[in-house]
N, C-alpha and C. Protein backbone atom coordinates (compact mmCIF):
# COMPACT_ATOMS: atom_id res chain seq x y z
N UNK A 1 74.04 -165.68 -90.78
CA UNK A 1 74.17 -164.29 -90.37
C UNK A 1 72.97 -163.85 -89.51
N UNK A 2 71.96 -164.28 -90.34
CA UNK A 2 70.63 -163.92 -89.25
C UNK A 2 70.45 -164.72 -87.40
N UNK A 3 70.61 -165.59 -87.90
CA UNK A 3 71.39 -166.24 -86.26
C UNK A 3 72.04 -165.14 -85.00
N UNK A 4 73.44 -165.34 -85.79
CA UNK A 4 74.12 -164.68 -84.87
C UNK A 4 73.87 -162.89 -84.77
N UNK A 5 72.75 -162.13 -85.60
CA UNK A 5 72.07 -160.99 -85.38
C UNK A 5 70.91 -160.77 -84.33
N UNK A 6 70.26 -162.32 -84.20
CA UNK A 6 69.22 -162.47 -83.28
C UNK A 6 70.14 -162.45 -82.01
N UNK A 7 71.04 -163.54 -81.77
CA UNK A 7 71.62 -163.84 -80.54
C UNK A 7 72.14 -162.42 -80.10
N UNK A 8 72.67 -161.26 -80.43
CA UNK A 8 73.16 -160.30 -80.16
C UNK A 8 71.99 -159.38 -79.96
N UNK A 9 70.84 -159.20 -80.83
CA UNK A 9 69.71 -158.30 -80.40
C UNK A 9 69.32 -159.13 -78.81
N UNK A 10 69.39 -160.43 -78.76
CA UNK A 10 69.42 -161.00 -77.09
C UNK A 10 70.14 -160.32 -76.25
N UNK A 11 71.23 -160.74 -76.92
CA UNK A 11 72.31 -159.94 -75.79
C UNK A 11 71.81 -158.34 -75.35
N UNK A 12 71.77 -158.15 -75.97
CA UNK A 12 71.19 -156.20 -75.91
C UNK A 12 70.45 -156.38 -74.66
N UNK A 13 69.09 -157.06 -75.13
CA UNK A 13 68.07 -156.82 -74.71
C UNK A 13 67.74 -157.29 -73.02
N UNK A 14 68.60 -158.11 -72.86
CA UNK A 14 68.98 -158.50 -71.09
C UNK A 14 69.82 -157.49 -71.18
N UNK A 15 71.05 -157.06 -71.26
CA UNK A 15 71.78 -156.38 -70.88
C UNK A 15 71.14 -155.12 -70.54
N UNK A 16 70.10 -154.74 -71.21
CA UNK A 16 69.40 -153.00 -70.95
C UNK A 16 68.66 -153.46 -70.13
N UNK A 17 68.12 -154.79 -69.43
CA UNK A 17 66.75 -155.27 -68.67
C UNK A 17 67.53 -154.90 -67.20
N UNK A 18 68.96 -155.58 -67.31
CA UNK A 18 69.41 -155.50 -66.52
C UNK A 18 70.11 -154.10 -65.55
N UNK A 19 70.78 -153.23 -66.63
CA UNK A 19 71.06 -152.01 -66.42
C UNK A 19 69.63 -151.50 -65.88
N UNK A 20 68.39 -151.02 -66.32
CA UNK A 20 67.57 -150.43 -66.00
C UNK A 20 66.98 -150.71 -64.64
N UNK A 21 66.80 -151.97 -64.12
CA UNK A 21 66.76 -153.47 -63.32
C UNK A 21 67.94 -152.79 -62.35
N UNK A 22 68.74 -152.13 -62.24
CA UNK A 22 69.55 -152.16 -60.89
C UNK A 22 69.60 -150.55 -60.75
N UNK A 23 69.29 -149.65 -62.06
CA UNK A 23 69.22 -148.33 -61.96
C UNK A 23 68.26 -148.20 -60.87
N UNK A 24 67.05 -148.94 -60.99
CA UNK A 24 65.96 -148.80 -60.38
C UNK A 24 65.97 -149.25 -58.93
N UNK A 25 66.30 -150.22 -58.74
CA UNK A 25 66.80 -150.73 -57.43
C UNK A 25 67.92 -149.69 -56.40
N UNK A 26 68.42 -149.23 -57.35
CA UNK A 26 69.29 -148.19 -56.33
C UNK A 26 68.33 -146.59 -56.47
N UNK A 27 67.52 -146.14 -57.36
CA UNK A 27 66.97 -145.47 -56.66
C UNK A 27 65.79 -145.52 -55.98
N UNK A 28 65.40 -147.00 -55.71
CA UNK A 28 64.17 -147.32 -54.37
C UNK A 28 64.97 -147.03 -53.35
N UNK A 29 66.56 -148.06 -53.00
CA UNK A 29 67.17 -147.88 -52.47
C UNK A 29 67.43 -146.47 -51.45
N UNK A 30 67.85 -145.29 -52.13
CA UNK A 30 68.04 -143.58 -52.09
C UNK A 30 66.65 -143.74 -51.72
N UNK A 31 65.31 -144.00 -52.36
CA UNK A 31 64.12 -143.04 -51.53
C UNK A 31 63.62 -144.07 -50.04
N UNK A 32 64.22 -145.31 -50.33
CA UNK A 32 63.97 -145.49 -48.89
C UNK A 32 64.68 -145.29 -48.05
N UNK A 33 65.84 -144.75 -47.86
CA UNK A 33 67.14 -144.71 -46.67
C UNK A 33 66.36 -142.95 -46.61
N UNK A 34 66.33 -142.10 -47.86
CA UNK A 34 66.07 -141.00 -47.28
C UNK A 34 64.49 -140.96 -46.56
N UNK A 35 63.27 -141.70 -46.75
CA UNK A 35 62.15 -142.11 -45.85
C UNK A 35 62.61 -142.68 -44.58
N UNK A 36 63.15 -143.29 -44.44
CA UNK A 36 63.71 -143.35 -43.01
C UNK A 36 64.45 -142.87 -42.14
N UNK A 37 65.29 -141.72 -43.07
CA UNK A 37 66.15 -140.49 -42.12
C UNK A 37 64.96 -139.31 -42.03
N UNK A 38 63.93 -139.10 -42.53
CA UNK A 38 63.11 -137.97 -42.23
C UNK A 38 62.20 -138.82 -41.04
N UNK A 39 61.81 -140.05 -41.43
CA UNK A 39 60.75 -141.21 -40.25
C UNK A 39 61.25 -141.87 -39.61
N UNK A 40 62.36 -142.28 -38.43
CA UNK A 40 62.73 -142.94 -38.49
C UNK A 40 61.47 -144.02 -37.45
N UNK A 41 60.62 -143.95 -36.62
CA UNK A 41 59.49 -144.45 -36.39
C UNK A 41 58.82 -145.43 -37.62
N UNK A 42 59.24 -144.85 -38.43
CA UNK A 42 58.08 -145.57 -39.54
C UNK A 42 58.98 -146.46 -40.59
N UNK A 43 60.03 -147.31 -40.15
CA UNK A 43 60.89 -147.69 -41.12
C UNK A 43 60.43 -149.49 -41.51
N UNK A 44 59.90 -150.28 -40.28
CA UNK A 44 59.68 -151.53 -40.81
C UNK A 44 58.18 -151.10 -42.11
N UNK A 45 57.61 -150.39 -41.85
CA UNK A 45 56.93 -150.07 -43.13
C UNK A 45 57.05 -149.68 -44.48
N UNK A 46 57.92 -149.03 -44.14
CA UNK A 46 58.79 -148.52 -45.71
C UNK A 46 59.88 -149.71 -45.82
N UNK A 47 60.42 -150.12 -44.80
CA UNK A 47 61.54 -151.76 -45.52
C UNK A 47 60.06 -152.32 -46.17
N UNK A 48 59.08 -152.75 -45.34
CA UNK A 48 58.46 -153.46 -46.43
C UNK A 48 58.48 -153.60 -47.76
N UNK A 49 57.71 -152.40 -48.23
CA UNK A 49 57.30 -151.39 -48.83
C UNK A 49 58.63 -151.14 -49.99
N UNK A 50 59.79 -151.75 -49.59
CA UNK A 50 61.08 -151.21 -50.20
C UNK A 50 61.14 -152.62 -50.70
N UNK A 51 61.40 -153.42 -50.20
CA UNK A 51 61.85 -154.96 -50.47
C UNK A 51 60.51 -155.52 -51.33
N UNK A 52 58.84 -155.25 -51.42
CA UNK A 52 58.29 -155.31 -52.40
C UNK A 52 59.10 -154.71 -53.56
N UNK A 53 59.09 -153.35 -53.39
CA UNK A 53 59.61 -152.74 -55.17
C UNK A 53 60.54 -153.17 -55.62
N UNK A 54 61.57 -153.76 -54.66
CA UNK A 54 62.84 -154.00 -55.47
C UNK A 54 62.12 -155.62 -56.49
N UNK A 55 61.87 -156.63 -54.98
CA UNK A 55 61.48 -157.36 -55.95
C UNK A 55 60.69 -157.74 -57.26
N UNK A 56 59.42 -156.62 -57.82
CA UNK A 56 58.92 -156.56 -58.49
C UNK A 56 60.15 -155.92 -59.94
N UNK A 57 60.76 -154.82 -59.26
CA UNK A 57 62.12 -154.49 -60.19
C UNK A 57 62.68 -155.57 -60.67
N UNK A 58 63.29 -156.13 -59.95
CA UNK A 58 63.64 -157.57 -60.08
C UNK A 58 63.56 -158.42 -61.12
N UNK A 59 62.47 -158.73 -60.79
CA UNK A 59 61.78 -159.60 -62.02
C UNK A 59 61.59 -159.14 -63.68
N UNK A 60 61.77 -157.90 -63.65
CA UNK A 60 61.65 -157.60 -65.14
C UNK A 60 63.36 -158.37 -65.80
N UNK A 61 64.52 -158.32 -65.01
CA UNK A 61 65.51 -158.82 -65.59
C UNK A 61 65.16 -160.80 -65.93
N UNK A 62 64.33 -161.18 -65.19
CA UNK A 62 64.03 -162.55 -65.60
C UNK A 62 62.95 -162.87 -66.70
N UNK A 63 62.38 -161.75 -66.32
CA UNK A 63 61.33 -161.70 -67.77
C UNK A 63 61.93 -161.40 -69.50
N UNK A 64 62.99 -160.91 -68.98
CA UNK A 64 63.97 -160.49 -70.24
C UNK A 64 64.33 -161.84 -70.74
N UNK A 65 65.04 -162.83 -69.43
CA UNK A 65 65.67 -163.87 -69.86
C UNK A 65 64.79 -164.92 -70.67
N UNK A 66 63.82 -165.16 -69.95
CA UNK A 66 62.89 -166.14 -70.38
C UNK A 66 62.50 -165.61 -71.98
N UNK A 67 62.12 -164.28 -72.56
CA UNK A 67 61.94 -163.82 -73.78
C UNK A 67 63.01 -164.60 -74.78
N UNK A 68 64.39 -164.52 -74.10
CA UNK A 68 65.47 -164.11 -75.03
C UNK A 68 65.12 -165.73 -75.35
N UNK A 69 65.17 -167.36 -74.90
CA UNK A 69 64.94 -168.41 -75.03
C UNK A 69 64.02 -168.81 -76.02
């Protein structure tokens, strides 16, 4: 029983890494499209700047995985 209670607190625990993990990604997403409709001059800086955060977002869903192992 304790087994299959761990494997499911797993399951949870990617599953919320992940939900939170794309919540977040779509609102970098929203503040960078709206930084580039007020700038549009200044956008390869903010893509930068955008494609860092996501990827750092990112990674918390792999950090989940590697835990759950």
């Amino acid at each position: 029983m304790i087994p299959l209670l761990a494997e499911i607190g797993g399951s949870i625990h990617v599953g919320l890494a992940a939900l939170g993990s794309a919540i977040g990604v779509g609102l970098i997403g929203m503040g960078a499209a709206s930084a580039v409709g007020r700038n549009p001059g200044a956008a390869t800086p903010i893509l930068v700047q955008a494609i860092l955060a996501i990827a750092f977002t990112e990674a918390i869903v792999f950090y989940a995985l590697f835990l759950v192992r």
